[in-house]
Protein backbone atom coordinates (compact mmCIF):
# COMPACT_ATOMS: atom_id res chain seq x y z
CA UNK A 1 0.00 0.00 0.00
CA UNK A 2 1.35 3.47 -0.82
CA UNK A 3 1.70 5.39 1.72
CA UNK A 4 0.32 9.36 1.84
CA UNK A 5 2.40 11.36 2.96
CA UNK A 6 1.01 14.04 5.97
CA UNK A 7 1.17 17.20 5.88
CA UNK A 8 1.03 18.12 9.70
CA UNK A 9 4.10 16.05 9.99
CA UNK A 10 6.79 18.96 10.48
CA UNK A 11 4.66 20.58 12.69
CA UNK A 12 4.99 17.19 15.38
CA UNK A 13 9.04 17.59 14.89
CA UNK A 14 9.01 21.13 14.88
CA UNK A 15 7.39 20.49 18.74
CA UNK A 16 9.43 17.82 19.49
CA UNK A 17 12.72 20.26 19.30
CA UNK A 18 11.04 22.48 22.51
CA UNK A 19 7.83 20.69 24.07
CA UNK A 20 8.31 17.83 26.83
CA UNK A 21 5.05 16.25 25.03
CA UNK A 22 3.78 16.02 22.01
CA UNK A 23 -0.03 14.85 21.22
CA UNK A 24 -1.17 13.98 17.94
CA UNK A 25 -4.95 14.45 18.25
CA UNK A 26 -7.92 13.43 16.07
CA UNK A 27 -10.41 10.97 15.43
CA UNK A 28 -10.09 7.04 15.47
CA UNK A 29 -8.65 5.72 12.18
CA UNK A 30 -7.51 9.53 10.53
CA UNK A 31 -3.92 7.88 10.69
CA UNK A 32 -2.38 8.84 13.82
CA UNK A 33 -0.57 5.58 14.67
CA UNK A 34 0.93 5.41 11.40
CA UNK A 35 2.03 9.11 11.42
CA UNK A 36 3.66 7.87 14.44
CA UNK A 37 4.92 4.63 13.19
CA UNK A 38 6.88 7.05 10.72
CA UNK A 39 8.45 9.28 13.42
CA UNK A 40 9.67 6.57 15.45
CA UNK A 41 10.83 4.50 12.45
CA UNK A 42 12.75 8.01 11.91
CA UNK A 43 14.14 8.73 15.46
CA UNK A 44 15.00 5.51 16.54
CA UNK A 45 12.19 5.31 19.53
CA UNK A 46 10.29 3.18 20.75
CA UNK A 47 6.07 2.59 19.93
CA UNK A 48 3.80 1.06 22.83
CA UNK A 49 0.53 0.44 21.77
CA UNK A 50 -2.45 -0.29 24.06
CA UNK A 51 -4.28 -2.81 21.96
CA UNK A 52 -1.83 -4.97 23.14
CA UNK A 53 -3.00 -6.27 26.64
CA UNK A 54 0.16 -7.15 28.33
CA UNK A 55 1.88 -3.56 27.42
CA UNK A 56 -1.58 -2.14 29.16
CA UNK A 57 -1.16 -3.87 32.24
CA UNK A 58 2.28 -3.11 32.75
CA UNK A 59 1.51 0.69 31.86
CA UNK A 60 -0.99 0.43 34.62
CA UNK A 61 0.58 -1.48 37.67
CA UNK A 62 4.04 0.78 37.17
CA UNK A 63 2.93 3.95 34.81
CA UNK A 64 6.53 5.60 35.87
CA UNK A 65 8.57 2.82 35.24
CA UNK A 66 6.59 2.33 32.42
CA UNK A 67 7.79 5.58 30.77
CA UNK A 68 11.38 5.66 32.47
CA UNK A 69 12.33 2.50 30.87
CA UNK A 70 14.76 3.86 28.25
CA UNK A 71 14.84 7.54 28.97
CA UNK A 72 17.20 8.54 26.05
CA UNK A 73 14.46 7.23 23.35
CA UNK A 74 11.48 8.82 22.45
CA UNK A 75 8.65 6.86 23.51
CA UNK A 76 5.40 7.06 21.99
CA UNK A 77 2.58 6.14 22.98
CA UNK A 78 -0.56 5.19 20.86
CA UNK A 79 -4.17 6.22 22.62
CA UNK A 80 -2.72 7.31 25.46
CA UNK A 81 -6.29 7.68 27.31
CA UNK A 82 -6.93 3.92 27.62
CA UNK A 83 -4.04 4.24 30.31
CA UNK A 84 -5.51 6.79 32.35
CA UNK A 85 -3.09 6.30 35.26
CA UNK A 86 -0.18 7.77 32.96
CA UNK A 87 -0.95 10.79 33.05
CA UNK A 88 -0.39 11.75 36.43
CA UNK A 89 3.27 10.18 35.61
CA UNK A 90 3.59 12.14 32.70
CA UNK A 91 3.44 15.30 34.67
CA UNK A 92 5.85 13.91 37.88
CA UNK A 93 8.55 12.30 34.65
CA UNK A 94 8.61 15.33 32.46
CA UNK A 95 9.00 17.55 35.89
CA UNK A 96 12.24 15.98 37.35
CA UNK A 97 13.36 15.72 33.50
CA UNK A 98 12.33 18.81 31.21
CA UNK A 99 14.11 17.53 27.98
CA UNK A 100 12.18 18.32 25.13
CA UNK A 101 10.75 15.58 23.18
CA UNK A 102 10.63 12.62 25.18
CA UNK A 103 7.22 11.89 24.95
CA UNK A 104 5.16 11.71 21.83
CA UNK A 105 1.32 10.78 22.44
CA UNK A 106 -1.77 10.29 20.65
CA UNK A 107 -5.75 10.71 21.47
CA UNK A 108 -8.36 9.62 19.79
CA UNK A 109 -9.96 12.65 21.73
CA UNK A 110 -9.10 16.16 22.61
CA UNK A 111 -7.26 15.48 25.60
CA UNK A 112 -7.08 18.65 26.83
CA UNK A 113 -10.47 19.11 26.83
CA UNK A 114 -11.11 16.27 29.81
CA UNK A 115 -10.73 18.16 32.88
CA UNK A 116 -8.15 16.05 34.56
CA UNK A 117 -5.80 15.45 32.09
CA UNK A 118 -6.35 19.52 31.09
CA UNK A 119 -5.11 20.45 34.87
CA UNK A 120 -2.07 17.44 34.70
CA UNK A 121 -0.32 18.63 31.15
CA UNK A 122 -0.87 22.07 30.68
CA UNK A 123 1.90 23.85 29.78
CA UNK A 124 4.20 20.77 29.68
CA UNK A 125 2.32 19.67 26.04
CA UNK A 126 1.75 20.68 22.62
CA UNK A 127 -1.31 19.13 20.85
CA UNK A 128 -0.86 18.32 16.89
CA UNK A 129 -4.47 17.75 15.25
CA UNK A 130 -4.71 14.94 12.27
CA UNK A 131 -7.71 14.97 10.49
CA UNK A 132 -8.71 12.63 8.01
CA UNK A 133 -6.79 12.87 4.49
CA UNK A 134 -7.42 16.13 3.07
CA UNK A 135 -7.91 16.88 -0.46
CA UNK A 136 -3.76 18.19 -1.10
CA UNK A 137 -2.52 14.81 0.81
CA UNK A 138 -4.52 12.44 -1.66
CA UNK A 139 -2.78 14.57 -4.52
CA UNK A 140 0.23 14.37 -3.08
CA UNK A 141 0.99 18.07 -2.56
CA UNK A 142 0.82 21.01 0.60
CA UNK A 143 -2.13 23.47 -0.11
CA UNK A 144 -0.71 26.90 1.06
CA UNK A 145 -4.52 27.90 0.14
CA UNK A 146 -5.30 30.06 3.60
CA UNK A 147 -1.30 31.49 3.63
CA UNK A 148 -2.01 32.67 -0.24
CA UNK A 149 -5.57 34.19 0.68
CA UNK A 150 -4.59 35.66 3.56
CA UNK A 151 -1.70 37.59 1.80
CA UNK A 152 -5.03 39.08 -0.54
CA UNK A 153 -5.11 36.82 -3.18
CA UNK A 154 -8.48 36.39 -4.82
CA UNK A 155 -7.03 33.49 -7.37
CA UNK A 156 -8.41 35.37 -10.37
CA UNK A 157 -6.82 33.35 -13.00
CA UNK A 158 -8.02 29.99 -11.49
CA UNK A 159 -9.71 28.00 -13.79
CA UNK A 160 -11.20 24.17 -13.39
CA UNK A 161 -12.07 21.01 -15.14
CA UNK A 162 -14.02 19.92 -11.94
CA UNK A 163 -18.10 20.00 -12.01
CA UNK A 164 -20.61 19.73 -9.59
CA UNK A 165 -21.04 15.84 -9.54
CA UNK A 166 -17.26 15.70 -9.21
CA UNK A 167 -17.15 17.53 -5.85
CA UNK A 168 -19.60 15.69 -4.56
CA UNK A 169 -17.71 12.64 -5.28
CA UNK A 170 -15.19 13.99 -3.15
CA UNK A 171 -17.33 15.16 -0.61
CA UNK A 172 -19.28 11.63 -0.08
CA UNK A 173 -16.10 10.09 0.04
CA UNK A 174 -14.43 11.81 3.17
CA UNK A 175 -11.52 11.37 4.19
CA UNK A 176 -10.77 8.16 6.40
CA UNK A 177 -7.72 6.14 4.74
CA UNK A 178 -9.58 3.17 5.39
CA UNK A 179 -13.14 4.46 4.19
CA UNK A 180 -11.37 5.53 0.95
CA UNK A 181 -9.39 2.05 0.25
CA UNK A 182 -12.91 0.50 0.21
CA UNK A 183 -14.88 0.56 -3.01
CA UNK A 184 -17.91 3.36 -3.08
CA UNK A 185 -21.35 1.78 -2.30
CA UNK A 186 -22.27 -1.14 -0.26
CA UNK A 187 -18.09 -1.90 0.91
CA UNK A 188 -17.67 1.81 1.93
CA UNK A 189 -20.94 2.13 3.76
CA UNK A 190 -20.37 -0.78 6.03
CA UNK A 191 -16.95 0.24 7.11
CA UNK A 192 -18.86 3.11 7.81
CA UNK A 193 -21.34 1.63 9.93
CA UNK A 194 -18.98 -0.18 11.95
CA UNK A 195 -16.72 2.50 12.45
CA UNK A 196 -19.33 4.51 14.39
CA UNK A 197 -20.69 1.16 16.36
CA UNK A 198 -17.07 1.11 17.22
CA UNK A 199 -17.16 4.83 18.66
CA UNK A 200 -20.55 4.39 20.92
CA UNK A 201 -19.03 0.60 22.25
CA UNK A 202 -15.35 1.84 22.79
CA UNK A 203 -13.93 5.51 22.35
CA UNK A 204 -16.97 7.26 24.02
CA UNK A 205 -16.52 5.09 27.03
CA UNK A 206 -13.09 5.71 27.12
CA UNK A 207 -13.35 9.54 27.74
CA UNK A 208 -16.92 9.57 29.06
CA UNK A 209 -19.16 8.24 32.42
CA UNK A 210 -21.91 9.75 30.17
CA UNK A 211 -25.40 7.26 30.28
CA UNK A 212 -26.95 7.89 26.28
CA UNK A 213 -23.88 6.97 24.74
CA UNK A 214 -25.46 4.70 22.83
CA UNK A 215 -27.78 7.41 21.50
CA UNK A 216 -24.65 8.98 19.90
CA UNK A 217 -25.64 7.97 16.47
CA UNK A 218 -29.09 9.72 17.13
CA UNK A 219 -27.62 12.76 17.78
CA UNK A 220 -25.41 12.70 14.95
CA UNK A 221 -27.98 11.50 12.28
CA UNK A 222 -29.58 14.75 13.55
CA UNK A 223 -26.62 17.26 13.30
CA UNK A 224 -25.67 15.64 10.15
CA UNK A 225 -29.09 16.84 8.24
CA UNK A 226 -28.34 19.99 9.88
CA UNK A 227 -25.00 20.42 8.58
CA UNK A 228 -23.37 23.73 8.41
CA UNK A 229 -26.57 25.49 10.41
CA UNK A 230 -26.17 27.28 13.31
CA UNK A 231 -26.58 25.16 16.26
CA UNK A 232 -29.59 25.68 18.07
CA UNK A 233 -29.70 23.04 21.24
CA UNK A 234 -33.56 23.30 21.30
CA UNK A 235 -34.58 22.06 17.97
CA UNK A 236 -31.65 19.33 18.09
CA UNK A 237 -33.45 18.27 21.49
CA UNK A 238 -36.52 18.32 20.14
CA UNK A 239 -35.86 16.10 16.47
CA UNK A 240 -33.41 13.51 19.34
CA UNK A 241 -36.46 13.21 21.97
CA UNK A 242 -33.41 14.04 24.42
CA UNK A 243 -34.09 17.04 26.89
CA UNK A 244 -31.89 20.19 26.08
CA UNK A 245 -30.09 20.12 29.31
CA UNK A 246 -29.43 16.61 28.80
CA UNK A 247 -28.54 16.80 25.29
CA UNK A 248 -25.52 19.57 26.05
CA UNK A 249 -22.66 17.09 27.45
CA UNK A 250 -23.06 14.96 24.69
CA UNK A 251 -22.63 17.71 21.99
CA UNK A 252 -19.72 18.61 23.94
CA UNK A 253 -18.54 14.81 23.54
CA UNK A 254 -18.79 14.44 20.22
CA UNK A 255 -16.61 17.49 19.95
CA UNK A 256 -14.17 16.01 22.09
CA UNK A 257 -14.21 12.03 19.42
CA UNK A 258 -13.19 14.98 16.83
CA UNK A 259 -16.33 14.02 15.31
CA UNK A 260 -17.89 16.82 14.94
CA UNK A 261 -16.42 20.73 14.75
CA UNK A 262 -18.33 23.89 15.94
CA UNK A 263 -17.52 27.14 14.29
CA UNK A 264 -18.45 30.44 16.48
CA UNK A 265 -19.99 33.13 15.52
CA UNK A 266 -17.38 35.77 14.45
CA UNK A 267 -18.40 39.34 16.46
CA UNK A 268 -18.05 42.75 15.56
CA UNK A 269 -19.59 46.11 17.12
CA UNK A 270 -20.94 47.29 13.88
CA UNK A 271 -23.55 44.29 13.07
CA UNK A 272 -26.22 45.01 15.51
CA UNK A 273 -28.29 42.14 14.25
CA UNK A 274 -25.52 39.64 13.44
CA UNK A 275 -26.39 35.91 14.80
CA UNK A 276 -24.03 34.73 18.42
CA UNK A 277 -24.89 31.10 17.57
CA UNK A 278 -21.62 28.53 16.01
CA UNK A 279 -22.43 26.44 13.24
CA UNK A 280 -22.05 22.92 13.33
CA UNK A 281 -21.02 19.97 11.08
CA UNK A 282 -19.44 16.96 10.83
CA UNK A 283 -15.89 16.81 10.55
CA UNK A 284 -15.92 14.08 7.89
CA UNK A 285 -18.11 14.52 5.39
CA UNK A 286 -18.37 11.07 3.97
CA UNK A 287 -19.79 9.99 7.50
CA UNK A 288 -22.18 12.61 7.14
CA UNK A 289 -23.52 11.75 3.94
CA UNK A 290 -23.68 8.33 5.12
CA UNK A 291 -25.36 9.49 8.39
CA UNK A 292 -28.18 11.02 6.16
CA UNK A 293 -28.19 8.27 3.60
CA UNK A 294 -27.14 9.95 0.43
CA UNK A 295 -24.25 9.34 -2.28
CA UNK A 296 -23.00 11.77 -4.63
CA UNK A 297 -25.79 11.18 -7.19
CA UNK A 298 -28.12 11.25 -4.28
CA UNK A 299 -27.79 14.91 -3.94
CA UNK A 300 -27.68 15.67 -7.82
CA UNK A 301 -30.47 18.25 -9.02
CA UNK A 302 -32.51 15.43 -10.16
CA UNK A 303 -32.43 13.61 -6.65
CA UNK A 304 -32.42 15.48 -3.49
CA UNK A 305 -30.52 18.77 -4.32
CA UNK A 306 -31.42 20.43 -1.11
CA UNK A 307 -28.67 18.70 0.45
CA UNK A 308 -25.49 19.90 -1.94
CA UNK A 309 -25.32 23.20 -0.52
CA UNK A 310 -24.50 22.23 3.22
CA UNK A 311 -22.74 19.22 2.26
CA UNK A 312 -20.52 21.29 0.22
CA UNK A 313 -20.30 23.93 2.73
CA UNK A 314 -19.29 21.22 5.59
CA UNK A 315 -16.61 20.09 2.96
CA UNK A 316 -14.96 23.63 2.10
CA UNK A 317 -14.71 24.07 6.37
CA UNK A 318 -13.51 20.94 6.84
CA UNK A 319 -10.62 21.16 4.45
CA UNK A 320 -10.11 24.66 5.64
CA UNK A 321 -9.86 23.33 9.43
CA UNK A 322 -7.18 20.67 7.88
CA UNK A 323 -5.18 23.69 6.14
CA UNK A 324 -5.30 25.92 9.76
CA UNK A 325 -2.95 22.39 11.29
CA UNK A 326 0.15 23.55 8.60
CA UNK A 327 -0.79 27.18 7.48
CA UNK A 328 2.26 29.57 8.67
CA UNK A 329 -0.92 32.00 9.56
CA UNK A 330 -2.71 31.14 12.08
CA UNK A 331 -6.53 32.75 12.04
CA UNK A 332 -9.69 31.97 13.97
CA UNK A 333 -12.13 30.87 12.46
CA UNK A 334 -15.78 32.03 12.39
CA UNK A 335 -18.91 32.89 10.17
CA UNK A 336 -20.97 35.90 10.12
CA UNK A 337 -24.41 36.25 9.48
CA UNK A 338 -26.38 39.37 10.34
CA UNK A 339 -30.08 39.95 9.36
CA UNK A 340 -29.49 42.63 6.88
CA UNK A 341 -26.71 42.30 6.08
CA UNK A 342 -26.28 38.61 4.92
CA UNK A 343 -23.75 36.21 5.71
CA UNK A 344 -20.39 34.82 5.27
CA UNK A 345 -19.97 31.22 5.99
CA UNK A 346 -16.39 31.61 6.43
CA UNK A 347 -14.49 34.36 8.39
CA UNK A 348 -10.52 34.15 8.83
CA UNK A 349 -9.17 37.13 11.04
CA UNK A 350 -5.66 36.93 12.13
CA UNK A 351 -4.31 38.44 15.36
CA UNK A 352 -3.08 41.52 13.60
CA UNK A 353 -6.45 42.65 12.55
CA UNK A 354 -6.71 41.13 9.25
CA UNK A 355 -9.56 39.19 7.64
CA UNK A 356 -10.67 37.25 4.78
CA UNK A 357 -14.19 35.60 4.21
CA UNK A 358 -15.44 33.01 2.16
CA UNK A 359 -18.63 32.16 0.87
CA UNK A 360 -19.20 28.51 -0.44
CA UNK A 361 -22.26 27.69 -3.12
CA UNK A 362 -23.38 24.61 -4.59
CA UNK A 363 -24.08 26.22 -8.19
CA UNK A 364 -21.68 27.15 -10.82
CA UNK A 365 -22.66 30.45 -11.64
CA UNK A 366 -22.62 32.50 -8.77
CA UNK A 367 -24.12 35.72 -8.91
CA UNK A 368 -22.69 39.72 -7.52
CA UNK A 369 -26.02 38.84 -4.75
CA UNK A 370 -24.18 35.80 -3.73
CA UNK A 371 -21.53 38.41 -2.48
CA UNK A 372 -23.26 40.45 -0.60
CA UNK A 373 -21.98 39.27 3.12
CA UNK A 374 -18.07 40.29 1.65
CA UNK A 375 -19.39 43.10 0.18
CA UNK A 376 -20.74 43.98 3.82
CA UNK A 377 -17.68 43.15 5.46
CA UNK A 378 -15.58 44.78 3.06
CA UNK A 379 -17.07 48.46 3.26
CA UNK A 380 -17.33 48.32 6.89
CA UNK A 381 -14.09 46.74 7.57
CA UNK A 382 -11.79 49.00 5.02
CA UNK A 383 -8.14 47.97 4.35
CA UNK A 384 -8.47 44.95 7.22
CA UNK A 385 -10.49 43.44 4.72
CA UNK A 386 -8.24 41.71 2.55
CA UNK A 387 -10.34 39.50 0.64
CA UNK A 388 -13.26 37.30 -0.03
CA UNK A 389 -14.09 34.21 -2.49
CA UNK A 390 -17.53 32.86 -3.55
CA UNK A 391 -16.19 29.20 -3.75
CA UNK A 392 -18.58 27.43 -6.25
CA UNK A 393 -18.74 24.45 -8.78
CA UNK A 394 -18.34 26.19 -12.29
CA UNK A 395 -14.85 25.97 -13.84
CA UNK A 396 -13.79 29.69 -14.33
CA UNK A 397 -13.17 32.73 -11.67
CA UNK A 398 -14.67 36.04 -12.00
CA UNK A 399 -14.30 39.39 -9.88
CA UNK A 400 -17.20 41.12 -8.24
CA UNK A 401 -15.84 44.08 -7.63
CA UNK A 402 -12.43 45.43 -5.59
CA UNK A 403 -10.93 42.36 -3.20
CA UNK A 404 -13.90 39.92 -4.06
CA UNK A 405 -13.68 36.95 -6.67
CA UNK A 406 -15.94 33.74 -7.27
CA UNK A 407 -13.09 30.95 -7.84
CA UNK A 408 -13.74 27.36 -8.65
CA UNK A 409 -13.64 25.60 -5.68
CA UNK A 410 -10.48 22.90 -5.49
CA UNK A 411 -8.36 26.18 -5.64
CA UNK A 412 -8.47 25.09 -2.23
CA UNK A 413 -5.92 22.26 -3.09
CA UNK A 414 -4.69 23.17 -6.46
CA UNK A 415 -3.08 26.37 -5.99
């Protein structure tokens, strides 16, 4: 099997050289242990893995003589939270010995969002995200897309041979490794299926004492056919038949399985009316569509073409959230939507004030309306504004006007 190559992989040894621990975070089966595999393999360390009942035990009966074992090799550690009694160790090993890359972890959950492991490692770690392949990897190449829009680019010579059906291809498929080895249809779907029977019966109990784990799938099913809408708690309590106050932890869960990603509501003084609610969607986007039970041709105009627009938009964020792990800028993310002013489903502002939005749409000829939430932003926002793309599925780029361009949309990985 070839392997792909990663592209957050400098980023894990550029934190090795200063950071006592390193933790390569994401969802199960994104690729983490073979990311690691490859480091190690490089480095001359050591990998324990936890699947492996013996190395568990032993982990557990002597967790600090478990990681003192061979102090001058790096020692990594595959899902580190099915051994929670290292982590206490961690903190005692890594405090008698500060060397820098020692220890090089991974999670098949945000670690550092479970309250004792968040109070144990902070400041002594450095947490990597890995995502499922994104559209640059499977090409073979490093999209610089955010670093190239960010320096106000609007990509006005882009063109594409790409259609509509040929996104959605890409956008069914996601972007497991394993999901994507398996022929589309029937073999893909049921690695899909078992892949999230194996989240509700393993990872979730890992990280969670929640009860309704098993109503995970529920809750996702729901999200999914919500994708890219602000998240309201009430109607997703309401379509689940799980009380609101109930219903919060395990949104907050599936955040934490990297299964889902919330993007907040970007705020600003001069939008009165703008919306304080994050949108939500599914990190993978093949899961999704299987989640709502549609394929590529499903959600073709002569099908169900309601549901292109949001799957598309959940697939532009997610490969935008891949980009943000190896961009040299670093932005928040947000959206913006105010009630008369329109919206931007996309809002990058870095820490020196400046900003770039990006609208995503499901047609291929996008129209000057269609950039009316940049066109907002831009006039209020002056020179911060840098720029703004309507990302669509035709095959040529246009401008609409100073700083604002509608670009095909795998200038995300092409350029």
């Amino acid at each position: 099997m070839v392997r792909i190559a990663r592209n957050v992989k400098p980023r894990v040894l550029e934190a090795l050289t200063d950071t006592r621990i390193v933790v390569v975070q994401g969802a199960r089966q994104v690729g983490k242990t073979t990311l690691l595999q490859e480091i190690v393999e490089e480095r001359g360390g050591r990998l324990a893995s936890f699947d492996d009942p013996l190395t568990a035990r032993g982990a557990r009966e002597d967790p600090v003589g478990f990681l003192d074992a061979d102090p001058e090799r790096l020692l990594a550690i595959d899902e580190v939270q099915r051994v929670p009694e290292l982590i206490l160790a961690l903190k005692y090993v890594v405090d008698r010995d500060a060397r820098p890359g020692r220890f090089l972890l991974t999670g098949s959950a945000d670690l550092l969002r479970l309250p004792a492991i968040e109070d144990s490692l902070a400041g002594r770690t450095e947490s990597v995200e890995l995502y499922g392949f994104s559209q640059g990897e499977l090409a073979g190449r490093t999209e610089q897309f955010i670093d190239r829009l960010l320096s106000g680019e609007r990509f006005a010579a882009h063109s594409s041979d790409l259609r509509r059906h040929d996104y959605l291809d890409r956008a069914t498929a996601g972007g497991y490794p394993e999901a994507l080895a398996r022929h589309p249809g029937r073999r893909r779907d049921r690695w899909l299926d078992s892949y999230l029977d194996s989240i509700v019966r393993r990872e979730a109990h890992d990280v969670s004492n929640l009860h309704r784990v098993a109503e995970l799938p529920l809750i996702l099913r729901v999200l999914a056919a919500r994708a890219s809408s602000e998240l309201n708690v009430a109607d997703v309590a309401r379509d689940t038949g799980i009380p609101a106050r109930t219903l919060t932890p395990y949104l907050g869960l599936l955040q934490t399985l990297y299964l889902t990603h919330h993007i907040p509501a970007w705020a600003t003084s001069f939008a009165k009316r703008a919306v304080s609610r994050p949108k939500v969607s599914l990190l993978d986007t093949g899961l999704a569509a299987r989640l709502v039970n549609v394929s590529s041709r499903g959600a073709s105009p002569g099908a169900n073409p309601g549901v292109a627009g949001s799957l598309l938009e959940s697939f532009v964020s997610g490969e935008v959230k891949r980009q943000l792990s190896w961009s040299e800028e670093t932005p928040r993310l947000g959206h913006f939507r105010d009630q008369h002013a329109g919206e931007v489903d996309l809002v990058l502002e870095t820490a020196d004030g400046r900003l770039a939005g990006i609208e995503v749409k499901s047609t291929a000829l996008p129209s000057a309306r269609d950039a009316r939430g940049l066109v907002y932003l831009r006039e209020k926002l002056g020179s911060r504004f840098i720029a703004g793309l309507i990302l669509h599925t035709g095959t040529t780029a246009v401008t609409f006007g100073d700083r604002i361009a509608a670009v095909p949309m795998d200038v995300l990985w092409t350029e």
